[in-house]
PDB file of N, CA and C in Angstrom:
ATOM      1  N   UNK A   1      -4.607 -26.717  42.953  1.00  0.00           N
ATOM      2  CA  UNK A   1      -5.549 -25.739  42.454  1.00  0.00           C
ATOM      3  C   UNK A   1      -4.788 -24.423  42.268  1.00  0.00           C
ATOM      4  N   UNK A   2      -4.869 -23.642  41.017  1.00  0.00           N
ATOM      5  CA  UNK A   2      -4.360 -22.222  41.293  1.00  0.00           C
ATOM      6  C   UNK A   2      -5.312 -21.071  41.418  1.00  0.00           C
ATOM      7  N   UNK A   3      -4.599 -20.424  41.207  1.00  0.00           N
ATOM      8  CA  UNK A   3      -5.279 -19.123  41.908  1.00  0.00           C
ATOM      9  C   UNK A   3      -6.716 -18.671  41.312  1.00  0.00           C
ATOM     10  N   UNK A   4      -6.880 -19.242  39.653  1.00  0.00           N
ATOM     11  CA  UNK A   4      -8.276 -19.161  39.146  1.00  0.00           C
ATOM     12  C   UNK A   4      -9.249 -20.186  39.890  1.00  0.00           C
ATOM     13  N   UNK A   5      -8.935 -20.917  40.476  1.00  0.00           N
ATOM     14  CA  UNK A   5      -9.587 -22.093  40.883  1.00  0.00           C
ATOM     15  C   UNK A   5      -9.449 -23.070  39.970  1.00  0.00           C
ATOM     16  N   UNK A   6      -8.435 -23.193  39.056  1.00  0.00           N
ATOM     17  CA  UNK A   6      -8.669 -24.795  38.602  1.00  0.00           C
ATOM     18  C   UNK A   6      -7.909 -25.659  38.857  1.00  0.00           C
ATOM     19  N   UNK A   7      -7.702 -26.918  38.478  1.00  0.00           N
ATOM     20  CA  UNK A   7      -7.113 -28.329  38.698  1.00  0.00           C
ATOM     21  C   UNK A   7      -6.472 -28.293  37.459  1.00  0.00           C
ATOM     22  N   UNK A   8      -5.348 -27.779  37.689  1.00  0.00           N
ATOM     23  CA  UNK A   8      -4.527 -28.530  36.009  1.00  0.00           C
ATOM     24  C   UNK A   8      -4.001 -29.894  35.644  1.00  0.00           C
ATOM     25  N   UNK A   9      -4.645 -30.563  34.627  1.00  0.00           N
ATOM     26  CA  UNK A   9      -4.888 -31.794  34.635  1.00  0.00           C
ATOM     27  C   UNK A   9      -3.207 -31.908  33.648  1.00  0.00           C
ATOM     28  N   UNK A  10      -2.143 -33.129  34.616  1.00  0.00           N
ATOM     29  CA  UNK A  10      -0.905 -33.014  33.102  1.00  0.00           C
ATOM     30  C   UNK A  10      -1.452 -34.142  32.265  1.00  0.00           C
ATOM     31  N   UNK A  11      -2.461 -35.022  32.643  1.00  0.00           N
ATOM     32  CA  UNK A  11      -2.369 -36.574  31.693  1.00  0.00           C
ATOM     33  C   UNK A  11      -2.955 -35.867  29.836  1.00  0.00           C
ATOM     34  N   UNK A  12      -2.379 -37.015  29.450  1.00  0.00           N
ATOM     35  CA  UNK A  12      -2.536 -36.888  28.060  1.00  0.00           C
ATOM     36  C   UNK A  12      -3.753 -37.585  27.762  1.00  0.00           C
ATOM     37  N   UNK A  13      -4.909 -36.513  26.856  1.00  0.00           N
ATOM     38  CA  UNK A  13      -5.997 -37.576  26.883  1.00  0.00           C
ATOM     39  C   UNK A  13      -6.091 -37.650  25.364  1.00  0.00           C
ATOM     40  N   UNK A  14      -6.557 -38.395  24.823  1.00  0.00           N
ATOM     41  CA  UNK A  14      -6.695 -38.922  23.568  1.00  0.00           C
ATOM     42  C   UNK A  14      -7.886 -37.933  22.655  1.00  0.00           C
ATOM     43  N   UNK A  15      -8.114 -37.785  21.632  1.00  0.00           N
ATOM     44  CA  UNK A  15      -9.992 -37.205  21.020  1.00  0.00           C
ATOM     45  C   UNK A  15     -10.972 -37.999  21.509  1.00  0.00           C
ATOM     46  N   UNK A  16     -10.834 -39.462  21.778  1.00  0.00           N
ATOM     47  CA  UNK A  16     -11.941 -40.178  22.390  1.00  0.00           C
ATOM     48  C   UNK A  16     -11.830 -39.898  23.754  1.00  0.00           C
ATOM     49  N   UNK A  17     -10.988 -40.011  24.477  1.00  0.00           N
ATOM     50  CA  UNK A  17     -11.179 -39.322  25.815  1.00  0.00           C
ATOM     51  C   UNK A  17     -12.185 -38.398  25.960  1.00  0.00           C
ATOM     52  N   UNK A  18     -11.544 -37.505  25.262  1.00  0.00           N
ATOM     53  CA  UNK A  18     -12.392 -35.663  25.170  1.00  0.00           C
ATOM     54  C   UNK A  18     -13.465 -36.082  25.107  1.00  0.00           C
ATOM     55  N   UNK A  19     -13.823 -36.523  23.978  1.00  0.00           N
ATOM     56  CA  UNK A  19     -15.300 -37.093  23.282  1.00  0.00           C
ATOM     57  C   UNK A  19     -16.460 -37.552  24.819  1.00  0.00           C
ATOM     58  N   UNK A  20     -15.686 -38.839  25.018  1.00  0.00           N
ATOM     59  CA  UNK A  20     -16.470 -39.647  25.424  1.00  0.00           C
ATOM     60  C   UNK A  20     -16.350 -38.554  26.963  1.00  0.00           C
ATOM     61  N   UNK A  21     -15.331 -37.730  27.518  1.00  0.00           N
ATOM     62  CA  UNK A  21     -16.336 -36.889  28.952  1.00  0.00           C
ATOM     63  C   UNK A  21     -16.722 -35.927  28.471  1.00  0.00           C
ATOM     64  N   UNK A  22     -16.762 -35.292  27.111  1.00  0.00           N
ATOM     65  CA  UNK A  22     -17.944 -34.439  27.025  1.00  0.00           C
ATOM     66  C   UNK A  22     -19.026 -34.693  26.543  1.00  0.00           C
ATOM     67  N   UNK A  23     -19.329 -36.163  26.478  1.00  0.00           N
ATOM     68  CA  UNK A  23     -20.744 -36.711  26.411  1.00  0.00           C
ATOM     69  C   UNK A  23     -21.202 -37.049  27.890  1.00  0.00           C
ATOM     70  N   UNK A  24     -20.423 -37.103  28.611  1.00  0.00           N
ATOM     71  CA  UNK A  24     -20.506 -37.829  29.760  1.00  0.00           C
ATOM     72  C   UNK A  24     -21.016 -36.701  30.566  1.00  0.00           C
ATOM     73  N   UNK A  25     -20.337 -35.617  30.539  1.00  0.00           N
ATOM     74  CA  UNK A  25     -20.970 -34.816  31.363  1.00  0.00           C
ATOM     75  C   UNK A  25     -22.152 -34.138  30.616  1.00  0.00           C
ATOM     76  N   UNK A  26     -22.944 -33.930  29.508  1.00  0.00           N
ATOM     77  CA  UNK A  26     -24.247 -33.694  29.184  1.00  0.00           C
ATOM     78  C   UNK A  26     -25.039 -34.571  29.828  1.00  0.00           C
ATOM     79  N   UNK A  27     -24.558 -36.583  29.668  1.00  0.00           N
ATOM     80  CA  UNK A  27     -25.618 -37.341  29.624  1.00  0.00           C
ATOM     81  C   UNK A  27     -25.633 -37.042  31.352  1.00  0.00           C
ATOM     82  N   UNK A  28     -24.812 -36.590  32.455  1.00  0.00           N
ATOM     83  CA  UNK A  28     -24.940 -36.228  33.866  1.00  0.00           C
ATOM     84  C   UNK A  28     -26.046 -35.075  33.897  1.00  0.00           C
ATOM     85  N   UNK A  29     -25.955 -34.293  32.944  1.00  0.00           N
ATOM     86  CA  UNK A  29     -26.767 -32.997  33.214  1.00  0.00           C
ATOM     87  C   UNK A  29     -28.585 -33.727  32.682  1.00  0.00           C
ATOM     88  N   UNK A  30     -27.921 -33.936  32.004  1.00  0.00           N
ATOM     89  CA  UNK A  30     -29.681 -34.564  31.592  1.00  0.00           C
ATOM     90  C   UNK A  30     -30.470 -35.639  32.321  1.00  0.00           C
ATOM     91  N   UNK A  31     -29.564 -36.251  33.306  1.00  0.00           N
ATOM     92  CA  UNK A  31     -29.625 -36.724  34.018  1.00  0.00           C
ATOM     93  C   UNK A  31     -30.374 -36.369  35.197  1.00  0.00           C
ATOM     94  N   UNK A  32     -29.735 -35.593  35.715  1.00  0.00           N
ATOM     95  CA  UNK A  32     -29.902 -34.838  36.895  1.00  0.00           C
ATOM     96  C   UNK A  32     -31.273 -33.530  36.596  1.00  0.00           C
ATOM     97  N   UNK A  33     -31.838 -33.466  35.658  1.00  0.00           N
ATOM     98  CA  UNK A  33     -33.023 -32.654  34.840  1.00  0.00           C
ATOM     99  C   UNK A  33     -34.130 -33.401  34.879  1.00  0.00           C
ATOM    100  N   UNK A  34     -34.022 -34.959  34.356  1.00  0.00           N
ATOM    101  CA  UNK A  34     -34.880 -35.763  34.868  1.00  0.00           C
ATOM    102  C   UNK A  34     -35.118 -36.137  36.021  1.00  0.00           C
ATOM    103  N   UNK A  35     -34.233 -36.107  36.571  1.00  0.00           N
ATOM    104  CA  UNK A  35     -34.990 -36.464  38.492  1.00  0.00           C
ATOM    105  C   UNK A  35     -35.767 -34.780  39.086  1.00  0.00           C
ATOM    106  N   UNK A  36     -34.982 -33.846  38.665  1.00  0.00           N
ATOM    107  CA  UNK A  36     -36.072 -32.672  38.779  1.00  0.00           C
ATOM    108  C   UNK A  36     -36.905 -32.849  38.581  1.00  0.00           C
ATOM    109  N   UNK A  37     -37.377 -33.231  37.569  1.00  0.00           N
ATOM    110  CA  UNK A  37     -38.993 -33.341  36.556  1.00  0.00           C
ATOM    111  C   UNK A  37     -39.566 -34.329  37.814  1.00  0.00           C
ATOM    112  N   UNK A  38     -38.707 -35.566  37.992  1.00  0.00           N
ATOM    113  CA  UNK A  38     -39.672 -36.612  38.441  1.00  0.00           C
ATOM    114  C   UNK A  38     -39.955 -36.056  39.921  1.00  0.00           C
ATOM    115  N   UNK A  39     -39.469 -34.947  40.696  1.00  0.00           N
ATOM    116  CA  UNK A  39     -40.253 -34.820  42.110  1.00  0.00           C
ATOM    117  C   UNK A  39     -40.313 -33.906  41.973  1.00  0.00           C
ATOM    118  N   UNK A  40     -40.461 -33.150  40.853  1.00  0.00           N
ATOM    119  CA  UNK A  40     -41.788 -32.191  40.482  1.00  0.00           C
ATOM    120  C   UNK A  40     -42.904 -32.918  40.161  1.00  0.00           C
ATOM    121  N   UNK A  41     -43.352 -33.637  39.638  1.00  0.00           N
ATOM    122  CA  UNK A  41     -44.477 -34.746  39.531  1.00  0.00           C
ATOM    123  C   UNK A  41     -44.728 -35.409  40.459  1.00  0.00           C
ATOM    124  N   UNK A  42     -43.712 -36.053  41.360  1.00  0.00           N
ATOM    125  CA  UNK A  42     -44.511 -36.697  42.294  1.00  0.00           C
ATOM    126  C   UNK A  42     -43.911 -35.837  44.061  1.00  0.00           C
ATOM    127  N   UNK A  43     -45.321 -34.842  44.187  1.00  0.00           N
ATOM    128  CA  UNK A  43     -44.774 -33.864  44.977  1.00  0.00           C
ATOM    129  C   UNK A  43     -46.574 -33.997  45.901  1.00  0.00           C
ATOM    130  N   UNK A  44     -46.504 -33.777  47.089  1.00  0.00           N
ATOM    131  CA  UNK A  44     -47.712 -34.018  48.292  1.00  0.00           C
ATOM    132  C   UNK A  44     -48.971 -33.090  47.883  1.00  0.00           C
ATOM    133  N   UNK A  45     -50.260 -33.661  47.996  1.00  0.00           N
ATOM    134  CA  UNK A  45     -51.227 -32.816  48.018  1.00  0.00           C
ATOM    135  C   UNK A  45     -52.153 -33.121  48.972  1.00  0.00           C
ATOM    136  N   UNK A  46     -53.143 -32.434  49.668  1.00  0.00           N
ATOM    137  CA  UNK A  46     -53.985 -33.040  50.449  1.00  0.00           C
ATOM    138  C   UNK A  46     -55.168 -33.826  49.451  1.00  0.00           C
ATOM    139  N   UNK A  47     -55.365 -34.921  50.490  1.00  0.00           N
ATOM    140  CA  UNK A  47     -56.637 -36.153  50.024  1.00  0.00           C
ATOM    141  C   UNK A  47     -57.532 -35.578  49.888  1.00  0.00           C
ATOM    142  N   UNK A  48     -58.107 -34.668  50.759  1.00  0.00           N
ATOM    143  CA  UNK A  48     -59.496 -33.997  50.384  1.00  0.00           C
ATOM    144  C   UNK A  48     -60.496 -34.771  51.329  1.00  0.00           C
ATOM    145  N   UNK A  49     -60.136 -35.853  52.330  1.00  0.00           N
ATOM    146  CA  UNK A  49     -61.086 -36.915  52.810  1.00  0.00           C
ATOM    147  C   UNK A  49     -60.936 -36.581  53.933  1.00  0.00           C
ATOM    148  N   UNK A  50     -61.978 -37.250  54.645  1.00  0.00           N
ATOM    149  CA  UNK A  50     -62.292 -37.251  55.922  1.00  0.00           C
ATOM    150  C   UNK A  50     -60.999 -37.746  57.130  1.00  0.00           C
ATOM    151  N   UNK A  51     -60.774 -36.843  57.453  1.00  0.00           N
ATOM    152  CA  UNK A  51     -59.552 -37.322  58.693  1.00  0.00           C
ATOM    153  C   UNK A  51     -59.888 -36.699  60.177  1.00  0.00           C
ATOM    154  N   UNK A  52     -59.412 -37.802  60.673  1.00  0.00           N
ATOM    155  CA  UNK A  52     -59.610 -37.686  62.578  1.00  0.00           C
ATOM    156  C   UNK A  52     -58.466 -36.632  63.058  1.00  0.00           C
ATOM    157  N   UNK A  53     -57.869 -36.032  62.248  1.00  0.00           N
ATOM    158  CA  UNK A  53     -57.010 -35.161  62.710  1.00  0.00           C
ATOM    159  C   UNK A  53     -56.850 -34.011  61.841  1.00  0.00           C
ATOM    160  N   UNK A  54     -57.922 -32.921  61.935  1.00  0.00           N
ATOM    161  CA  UNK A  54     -57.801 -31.942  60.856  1.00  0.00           C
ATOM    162  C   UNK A  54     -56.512 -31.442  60.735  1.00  0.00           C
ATOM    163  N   UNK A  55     -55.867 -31.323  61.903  1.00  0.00           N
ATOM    164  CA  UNK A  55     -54.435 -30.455  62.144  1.00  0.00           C
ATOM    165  C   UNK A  55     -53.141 -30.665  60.829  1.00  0.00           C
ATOM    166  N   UNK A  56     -53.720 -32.267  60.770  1.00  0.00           N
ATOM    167  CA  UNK A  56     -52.665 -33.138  60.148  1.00  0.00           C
ATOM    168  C   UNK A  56     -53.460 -34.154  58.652  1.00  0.00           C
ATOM    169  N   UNK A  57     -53.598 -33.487  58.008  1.00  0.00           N
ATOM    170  CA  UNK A  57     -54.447 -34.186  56.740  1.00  0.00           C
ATOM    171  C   UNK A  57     -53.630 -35.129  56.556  1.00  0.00           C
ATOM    172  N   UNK A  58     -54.291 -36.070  55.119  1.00  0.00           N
ATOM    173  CA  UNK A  58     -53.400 -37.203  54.710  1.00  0.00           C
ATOM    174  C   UNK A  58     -53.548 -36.322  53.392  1.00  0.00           C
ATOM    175  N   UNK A  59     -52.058 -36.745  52.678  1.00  0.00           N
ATOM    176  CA  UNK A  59     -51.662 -36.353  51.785  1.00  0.00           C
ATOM    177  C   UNK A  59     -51.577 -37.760  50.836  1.00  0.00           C
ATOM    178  N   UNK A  60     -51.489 -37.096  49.192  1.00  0.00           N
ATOM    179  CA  UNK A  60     -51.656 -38.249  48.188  1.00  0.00           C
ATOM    180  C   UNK A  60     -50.711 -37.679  47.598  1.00  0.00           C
ATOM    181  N   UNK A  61     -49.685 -38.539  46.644  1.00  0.00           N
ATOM    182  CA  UNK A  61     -48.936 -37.843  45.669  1.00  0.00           C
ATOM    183  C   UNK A  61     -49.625 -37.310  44.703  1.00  0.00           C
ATOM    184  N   UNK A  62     -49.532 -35.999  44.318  1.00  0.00           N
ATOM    185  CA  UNK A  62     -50.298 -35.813  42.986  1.00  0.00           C
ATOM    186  C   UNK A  62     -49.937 -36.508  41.730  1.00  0.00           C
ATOM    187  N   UNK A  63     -49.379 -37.415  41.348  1.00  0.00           N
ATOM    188  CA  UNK A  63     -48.858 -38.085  39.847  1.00  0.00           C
ATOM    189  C   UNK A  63     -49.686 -39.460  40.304  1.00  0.00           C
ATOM    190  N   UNK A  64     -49.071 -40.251  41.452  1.00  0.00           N
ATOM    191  CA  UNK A  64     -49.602 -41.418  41.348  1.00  0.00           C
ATOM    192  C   UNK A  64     -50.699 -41.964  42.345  1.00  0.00           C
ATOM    193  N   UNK A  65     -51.401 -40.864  43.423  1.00  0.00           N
ATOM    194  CA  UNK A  65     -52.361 -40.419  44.045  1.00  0.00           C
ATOM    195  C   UNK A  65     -52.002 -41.848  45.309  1.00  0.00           C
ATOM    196  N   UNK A  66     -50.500 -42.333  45.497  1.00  0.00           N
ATOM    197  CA  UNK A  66     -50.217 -43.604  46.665  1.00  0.00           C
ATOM    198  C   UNK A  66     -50.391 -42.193  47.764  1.00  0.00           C
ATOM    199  N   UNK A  67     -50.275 -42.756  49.025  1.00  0.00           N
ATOM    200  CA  UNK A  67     -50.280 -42.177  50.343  1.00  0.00           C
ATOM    201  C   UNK A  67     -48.619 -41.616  50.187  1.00  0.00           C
ATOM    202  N   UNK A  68     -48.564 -40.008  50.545  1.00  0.00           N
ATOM    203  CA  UNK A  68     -47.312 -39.720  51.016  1.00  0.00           C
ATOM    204  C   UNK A  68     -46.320 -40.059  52.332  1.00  0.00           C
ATOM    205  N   UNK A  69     -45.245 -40.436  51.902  1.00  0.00           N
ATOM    206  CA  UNK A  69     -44.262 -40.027  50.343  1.00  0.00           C
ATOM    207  C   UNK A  69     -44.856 -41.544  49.812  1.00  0.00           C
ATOM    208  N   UNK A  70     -44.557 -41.211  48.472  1.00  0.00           N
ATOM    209  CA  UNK A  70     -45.122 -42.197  47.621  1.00  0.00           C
ATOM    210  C   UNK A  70     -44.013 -43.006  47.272  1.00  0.00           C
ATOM    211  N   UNK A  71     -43.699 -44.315  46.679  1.00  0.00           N
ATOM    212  CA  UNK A  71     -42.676 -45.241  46.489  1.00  0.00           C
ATOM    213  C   UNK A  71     -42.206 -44.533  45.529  1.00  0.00           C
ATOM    214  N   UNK A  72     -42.096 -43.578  44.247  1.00  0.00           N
ATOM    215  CA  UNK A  72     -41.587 -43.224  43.238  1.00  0.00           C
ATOM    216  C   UNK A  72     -40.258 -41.771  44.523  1.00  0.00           C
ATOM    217  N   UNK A  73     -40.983 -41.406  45.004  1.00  0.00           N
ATOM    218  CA  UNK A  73     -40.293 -40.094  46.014  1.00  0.00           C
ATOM    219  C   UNK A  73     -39.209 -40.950  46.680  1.00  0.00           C
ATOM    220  N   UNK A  74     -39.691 -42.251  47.683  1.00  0.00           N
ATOM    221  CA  UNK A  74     -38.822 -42.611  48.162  1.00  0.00           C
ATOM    222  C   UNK A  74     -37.420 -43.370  47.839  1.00  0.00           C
ATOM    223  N   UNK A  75     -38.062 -43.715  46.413  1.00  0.00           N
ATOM    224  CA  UNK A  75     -36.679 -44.376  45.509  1.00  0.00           C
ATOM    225  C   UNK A  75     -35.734 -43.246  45.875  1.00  0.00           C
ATOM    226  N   UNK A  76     -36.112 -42.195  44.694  1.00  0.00           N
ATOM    227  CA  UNK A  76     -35.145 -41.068  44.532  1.00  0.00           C
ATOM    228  C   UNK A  76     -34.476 -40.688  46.046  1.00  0.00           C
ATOM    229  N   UNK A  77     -35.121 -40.512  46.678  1.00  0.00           N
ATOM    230  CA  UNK A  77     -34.940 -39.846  48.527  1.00  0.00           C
ATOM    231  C   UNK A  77     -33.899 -40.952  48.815  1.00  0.00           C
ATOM    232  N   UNK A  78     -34.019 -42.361  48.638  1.00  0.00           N
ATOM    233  CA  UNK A  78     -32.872 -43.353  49.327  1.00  0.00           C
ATOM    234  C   UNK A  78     -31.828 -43.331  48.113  1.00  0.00           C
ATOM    235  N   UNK A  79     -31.899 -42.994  47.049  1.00  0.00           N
ATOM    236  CA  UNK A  79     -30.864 -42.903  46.082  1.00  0.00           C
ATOM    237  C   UNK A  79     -29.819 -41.865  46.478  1.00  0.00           C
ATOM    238  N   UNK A  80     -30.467 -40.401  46.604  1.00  0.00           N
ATOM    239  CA  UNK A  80     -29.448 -39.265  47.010  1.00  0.00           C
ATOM    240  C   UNK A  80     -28.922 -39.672  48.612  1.00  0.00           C
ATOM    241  N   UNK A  81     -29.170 -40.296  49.053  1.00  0.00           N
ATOM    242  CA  UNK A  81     -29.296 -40.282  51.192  1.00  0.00           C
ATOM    243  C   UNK A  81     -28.285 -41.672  50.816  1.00  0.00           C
ATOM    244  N   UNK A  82     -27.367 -42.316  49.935  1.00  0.00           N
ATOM    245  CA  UNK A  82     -26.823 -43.212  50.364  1.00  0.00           C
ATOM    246  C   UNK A  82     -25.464 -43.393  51.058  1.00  0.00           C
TER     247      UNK A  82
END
């Protein structure tokens, strides 16, 4: 690393090289935009129902109204946690 902080790369890369990681890193960013979106959508709300424990409501996902965390949350949650 030097003193700007970068990694000077010596390999020789080809125009398809270039090409294909500067598609690569958009299709990462757009990537990573959609899983934002998706647990912004599927994010806890209270049920609104009758519970034996006011302290501690039950929560519903607001997108797919399963019991929290909902199977869409926990995909993503065991995807990043591997």
């Amino acid at each position: 690393m030097n003193k700007n902080g970068f990694v000077p790369v010596k390999a020789r890369l080809s125009r398809e090289d270039l090409a294909f990681l500067a598609g690569a890193r958009e299709e990462v960013i757009m990537f990573a935009e959609l899983g934002v979106r998706l647990l912004d959508l599927h994010r806890p709300q209270e049920s609104g129902g009758i519970t034996s424990d006011p302290g501690s409501p039950i929560h519903r996902c607001r997108a797919c109204m399963s019991r929290w965390p909902c199977p869409t949350f926990r995909a993503i949650d065991d995807a990043f946690n591997v």
